[in-house]
PDB file of N, CA and C in Angstrom:
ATOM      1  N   UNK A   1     -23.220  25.947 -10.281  1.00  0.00           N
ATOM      2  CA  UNK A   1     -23.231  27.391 -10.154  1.00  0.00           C
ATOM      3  C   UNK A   1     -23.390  27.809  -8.703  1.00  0.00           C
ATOM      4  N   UNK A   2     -23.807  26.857  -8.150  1.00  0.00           N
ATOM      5  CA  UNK A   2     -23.856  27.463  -6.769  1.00  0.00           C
ATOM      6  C   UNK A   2     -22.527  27.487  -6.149  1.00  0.00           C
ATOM      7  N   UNK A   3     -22.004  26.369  -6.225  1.00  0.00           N
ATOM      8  CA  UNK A   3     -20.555  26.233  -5.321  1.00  0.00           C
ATOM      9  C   UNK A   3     -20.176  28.171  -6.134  1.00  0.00           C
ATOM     10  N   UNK A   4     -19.637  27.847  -6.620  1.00  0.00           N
ATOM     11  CA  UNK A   4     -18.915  29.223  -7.604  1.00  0.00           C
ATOM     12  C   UNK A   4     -20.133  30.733  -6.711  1.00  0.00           C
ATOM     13  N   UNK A   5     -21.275  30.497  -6.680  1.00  0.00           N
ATOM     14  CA  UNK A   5     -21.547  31.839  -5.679  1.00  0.00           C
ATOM     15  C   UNK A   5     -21.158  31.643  -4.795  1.00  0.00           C
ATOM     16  N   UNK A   6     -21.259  30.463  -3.694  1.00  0.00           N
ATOM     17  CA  UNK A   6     -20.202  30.562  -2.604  1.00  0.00           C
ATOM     18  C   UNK A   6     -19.785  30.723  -2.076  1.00  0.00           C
ATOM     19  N   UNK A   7     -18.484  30.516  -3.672  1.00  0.00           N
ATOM     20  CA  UNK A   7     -16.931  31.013  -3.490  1.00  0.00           C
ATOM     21  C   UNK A   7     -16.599  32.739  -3.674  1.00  0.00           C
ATOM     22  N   UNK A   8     -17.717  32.887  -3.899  1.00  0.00           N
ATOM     23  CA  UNK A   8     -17.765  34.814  -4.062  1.00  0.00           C
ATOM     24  C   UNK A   8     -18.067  34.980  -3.010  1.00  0.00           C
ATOM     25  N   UNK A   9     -19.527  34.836  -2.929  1.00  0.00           N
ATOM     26  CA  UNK A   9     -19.472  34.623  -0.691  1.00  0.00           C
ATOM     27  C   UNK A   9     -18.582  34.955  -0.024  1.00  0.00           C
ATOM     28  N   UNK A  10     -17.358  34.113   0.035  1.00  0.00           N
ATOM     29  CA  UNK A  10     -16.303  34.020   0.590  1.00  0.00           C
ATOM     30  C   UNK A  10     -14.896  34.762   0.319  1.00  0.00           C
ATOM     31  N   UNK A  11     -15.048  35.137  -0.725  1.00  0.00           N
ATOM     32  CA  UNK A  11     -14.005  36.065  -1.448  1.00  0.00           C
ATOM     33  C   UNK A  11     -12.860  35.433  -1.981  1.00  0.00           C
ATOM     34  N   UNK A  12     -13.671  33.775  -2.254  1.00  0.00           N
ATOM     35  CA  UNK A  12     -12.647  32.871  -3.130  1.00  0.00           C
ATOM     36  C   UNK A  12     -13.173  32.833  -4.257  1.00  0.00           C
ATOM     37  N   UNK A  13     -12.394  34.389  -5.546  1.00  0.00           N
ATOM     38  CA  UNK A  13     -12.948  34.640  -7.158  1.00  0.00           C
ATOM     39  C   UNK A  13     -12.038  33.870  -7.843  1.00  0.00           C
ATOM     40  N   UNK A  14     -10.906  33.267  -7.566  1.00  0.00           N
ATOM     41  CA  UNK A  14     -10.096  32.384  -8.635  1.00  0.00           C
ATOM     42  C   UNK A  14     -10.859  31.271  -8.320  1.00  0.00           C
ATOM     43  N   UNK A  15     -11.599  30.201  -7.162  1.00  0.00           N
ATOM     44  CA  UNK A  15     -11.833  28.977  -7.621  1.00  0.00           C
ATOM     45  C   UNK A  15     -13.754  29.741  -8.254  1.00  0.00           C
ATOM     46  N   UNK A  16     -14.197  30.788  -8.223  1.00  0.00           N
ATOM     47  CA  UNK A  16     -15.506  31.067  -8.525  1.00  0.00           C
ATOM     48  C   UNK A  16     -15.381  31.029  -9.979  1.00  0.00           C
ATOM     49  N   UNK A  17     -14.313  31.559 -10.766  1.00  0.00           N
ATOM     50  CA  UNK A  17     -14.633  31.753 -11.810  1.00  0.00           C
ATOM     51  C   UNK A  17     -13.608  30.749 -12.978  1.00  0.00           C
ATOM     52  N   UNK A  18     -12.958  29.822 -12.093  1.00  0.00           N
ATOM     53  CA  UNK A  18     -12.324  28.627 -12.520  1.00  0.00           C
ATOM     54  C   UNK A  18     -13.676  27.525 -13.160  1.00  0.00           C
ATOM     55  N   UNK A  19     -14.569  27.598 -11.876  1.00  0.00           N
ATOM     56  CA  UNK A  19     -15.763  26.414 -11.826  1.00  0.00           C
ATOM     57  C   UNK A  19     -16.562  27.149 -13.110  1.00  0.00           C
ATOM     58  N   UNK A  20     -17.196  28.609 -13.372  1.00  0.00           N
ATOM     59  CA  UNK A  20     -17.695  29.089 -14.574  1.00  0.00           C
ATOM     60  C   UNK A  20     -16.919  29.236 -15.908  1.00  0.00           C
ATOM     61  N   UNK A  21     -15.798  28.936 -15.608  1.00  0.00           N
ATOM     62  CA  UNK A  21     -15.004  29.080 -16.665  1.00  0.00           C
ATOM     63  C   UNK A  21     -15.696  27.329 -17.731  1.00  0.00           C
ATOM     64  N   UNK A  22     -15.514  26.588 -16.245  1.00  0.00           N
ATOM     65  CA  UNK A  22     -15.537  25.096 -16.733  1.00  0.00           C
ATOM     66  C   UNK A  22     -17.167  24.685 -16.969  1.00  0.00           C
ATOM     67  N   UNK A  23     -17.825  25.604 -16.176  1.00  0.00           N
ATOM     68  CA  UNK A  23     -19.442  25.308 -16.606  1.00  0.00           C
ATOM     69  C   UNK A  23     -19.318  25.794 -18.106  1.00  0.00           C
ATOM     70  N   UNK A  24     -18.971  26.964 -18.898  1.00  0.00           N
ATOM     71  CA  UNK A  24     -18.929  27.678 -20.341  1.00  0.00           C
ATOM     72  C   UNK A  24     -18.629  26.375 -21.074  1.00  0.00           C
ATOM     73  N   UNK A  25     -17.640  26.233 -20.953  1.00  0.00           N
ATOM     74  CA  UNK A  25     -17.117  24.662 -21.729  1.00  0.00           C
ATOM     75  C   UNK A  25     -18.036  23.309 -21.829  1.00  0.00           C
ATOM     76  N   UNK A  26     -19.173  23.176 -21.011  1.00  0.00           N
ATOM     77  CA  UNK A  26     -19.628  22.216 -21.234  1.00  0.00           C
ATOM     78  C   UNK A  26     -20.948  22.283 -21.211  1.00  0.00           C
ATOM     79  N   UNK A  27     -21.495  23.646 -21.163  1.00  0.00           N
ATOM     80  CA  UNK A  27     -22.992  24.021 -21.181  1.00  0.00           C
ATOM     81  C   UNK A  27     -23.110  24.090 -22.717  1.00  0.00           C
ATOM     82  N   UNK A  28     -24.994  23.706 -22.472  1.00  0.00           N
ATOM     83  CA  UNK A  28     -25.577  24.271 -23.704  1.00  0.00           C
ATOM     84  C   UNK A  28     -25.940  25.794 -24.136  1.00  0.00           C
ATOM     85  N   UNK A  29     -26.144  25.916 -25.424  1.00  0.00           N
ATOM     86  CA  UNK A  29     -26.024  27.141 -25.486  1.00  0.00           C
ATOM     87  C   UNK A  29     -27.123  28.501 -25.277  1.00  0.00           C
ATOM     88  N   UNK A  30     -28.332  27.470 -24.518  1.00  0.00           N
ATOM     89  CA  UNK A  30     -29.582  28.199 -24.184  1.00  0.00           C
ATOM     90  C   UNK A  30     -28.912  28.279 -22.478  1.00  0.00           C
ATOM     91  N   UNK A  31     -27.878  27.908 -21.724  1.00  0.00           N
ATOM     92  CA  UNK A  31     -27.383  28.081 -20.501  1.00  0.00           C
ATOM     93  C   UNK A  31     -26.647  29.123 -20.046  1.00  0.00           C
ATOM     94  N   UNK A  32     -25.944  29.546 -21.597  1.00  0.00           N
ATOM     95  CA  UNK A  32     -24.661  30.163 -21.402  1.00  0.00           C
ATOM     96  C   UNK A  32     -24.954  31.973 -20.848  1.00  0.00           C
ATOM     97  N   UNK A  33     -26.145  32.588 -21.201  1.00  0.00           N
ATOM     98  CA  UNK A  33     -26.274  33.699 -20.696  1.00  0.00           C
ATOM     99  C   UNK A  33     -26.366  33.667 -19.414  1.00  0.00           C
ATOM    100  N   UNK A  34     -26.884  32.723 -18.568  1.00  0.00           N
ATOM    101  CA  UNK A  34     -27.137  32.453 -16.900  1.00  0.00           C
ATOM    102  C   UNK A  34     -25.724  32.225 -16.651  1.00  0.00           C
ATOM    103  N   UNK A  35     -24.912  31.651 -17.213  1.00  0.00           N
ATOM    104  CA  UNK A  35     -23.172  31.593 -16.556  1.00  0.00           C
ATOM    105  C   UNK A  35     -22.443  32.817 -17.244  1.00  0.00           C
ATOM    106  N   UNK A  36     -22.509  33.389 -17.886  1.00  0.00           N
ATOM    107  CA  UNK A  36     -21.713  34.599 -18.258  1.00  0.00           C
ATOM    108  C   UNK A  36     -22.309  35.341 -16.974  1.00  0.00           C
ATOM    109  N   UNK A  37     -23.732  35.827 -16.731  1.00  0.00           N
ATOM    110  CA  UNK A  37     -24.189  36.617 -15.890  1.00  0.00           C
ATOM    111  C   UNK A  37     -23.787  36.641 -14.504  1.00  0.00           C
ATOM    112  N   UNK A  38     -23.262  35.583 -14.464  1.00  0.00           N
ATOM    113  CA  UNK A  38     -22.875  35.024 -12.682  1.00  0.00           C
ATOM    114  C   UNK A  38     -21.462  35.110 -12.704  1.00  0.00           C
ATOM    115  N   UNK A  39     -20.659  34.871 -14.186  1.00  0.00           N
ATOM    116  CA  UNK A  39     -19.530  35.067 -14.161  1.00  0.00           C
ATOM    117  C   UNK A  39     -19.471  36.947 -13.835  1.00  0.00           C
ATOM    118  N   UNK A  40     -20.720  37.554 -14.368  1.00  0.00           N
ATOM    119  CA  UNK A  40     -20.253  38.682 -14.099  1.00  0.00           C
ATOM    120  C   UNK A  40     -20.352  39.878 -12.787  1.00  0.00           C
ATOM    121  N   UNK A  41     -21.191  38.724 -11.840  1.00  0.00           N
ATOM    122  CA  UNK A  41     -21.710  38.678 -10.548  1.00  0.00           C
ATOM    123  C   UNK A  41     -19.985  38.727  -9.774  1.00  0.00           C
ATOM    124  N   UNK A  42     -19.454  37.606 -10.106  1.00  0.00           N
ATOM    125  CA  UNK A  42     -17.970  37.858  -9.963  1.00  0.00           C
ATOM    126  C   UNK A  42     -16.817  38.609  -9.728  1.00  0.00           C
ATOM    127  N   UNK A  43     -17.205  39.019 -11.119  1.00  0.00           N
ATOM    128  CA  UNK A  43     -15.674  39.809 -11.448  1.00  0.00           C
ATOM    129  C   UNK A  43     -16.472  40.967 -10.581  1.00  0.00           C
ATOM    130  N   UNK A  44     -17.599  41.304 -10.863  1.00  0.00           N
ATOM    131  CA  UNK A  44     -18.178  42.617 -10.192  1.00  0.00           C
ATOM    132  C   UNK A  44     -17.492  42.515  -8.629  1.00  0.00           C
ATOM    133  N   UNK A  45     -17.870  42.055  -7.815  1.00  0.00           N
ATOM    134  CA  UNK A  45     -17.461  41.587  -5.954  1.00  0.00           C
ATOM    135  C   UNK A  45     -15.774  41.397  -6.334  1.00  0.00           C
ATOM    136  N   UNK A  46     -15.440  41.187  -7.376  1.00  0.00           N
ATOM    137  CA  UNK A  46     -14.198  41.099  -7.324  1.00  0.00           C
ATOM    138  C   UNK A  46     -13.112  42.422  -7.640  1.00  0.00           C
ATOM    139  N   UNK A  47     -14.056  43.237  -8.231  1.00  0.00           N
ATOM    140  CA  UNK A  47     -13.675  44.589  -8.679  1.00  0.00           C
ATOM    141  C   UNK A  47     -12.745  45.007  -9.688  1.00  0.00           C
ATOM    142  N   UNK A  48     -12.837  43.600 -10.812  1.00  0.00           N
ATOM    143  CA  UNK A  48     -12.248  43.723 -11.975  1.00  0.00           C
ATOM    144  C   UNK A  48     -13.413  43.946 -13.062  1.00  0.00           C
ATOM    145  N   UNK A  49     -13.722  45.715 -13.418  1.00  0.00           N
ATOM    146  CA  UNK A  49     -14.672  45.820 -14.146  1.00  0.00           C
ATOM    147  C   UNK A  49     -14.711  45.687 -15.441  1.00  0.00           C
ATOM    148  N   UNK A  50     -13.063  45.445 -15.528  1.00  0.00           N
ATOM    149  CA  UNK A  50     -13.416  44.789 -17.737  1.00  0.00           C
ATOM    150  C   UNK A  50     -13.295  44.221 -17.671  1.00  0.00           C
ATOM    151  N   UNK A  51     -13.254  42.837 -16.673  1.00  0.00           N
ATOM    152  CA  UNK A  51     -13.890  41.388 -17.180  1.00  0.00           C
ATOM    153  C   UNK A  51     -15.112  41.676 -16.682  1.00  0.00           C
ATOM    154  N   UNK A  52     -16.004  42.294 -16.279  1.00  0.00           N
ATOM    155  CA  UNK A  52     -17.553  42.405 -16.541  1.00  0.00           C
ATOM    156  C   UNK A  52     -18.413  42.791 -17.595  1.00  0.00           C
ATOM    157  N   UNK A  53     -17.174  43.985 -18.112  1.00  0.00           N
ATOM    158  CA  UNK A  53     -17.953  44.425 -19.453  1.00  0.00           C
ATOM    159  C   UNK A  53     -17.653  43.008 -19.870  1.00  0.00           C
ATOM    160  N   UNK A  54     -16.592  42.481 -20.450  1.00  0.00           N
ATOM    161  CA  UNK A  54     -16.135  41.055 -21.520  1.00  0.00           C
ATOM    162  C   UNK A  54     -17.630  40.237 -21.375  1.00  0.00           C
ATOM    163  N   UNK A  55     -17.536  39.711 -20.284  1.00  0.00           N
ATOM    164  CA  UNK A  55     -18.411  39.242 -19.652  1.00  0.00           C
ATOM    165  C   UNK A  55     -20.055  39.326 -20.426  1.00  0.00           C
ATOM    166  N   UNK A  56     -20.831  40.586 -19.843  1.00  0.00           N
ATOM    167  CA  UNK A  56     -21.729  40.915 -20.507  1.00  0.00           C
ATOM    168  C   UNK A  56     -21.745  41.485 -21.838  1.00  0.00           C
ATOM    169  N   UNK A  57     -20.504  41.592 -22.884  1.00  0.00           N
ATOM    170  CA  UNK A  57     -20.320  41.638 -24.431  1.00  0.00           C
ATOM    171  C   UNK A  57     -20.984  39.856 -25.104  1.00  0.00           C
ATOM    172  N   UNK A  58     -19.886  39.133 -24.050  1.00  0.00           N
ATOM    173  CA  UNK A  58     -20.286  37.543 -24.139  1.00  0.00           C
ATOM    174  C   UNK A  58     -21.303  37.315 -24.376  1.00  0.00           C
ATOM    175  N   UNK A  59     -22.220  37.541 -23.459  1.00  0.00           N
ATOM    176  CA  UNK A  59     -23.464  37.230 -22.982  1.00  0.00           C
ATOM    177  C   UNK A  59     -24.871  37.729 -24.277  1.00  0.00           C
ATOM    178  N   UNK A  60     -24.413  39.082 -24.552  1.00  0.00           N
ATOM    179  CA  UNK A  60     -25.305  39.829 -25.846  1.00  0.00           C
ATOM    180  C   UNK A  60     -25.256  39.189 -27.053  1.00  0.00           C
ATOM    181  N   UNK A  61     -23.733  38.657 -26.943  1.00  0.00           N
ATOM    182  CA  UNK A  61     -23.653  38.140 -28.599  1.00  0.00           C
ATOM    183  C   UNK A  61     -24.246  36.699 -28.858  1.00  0.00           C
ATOM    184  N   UNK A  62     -24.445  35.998 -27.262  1.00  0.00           N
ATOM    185  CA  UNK A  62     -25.156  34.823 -27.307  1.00  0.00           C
ATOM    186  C   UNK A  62     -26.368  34.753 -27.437  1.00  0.00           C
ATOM    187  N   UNK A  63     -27.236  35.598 -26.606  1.00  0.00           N
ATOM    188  CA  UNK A  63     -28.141  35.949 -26.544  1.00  0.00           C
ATOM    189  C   UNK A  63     -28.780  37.999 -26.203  1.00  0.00           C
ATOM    190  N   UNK A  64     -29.134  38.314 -27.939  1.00  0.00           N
ATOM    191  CA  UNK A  64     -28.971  39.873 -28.099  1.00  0.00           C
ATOM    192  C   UNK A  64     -30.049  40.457 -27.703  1.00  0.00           C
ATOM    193  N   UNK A  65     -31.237  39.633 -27.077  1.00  0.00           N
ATOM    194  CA  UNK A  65     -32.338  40.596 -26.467  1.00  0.00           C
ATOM    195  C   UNK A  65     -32.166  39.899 -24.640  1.00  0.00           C
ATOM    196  N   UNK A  66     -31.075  39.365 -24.440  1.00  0.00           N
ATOM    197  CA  UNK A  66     -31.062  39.363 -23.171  1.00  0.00           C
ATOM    198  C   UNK A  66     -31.154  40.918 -22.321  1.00  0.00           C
ATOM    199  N   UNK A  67     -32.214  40.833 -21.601  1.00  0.00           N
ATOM    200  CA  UNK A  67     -32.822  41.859 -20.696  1.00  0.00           C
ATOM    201  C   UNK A  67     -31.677  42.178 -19.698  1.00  0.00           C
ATOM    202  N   UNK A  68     -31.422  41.286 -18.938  1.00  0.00           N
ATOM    203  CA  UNK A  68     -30.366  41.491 -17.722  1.00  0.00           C
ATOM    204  C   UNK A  68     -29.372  41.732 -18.206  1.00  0.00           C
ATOM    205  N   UNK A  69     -28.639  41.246 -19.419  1.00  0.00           N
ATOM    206  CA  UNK A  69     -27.176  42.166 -19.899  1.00  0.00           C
ATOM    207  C   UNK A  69     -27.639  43.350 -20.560  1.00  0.00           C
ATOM    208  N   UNK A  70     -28.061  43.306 -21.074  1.00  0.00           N
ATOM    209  CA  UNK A  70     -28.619  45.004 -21.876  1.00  0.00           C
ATOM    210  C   UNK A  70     -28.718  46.185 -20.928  1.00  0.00           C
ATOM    211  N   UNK A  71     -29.526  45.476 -19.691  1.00  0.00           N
ATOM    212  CA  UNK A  71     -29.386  46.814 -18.423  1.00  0.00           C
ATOM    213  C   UNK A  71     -28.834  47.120 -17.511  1.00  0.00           C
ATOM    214  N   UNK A  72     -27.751  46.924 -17.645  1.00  0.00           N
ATOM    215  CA  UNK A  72     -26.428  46.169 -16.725  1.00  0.00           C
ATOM    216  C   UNK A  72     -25.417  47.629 -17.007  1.00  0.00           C
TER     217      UNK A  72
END
């Protein structure tokens, strides 16, 4: 997850959200709200705001009393 902040850092969002795409796929599922959230750290700096909502929809249905997507 770090490389992938980074690459937002830098204003490289295709390899940022390539690497979270590929963390989703192989995380557990007590992980997955911390990589949706960063995925949505992303798209946000990237200024595509409905993959943020998607994003934090993701994130609620994984985990529905998550604090940081709820106030988002």
């Amino acid at each position: 997850m770090l490389r992938a902040e980074i690459y937002t850092f830098q204003s490289r969002y295709k390899e940022a959200v390539q690497i979270l795409e590929a963390l989703l796929q192989k995380a557990e599922r007590d992980d997955l709200p911390e990589i949706y959230l960063q995925l949505c750290d992303v798209y946000e700096d990237w200024e595509k705001y409905y993959e943020v909502y998607n994003c934090l929809l993701a994130c609620i249905k994984v985990d529905p009393n998550n604090e940081e997507a709820l106030n988002a």
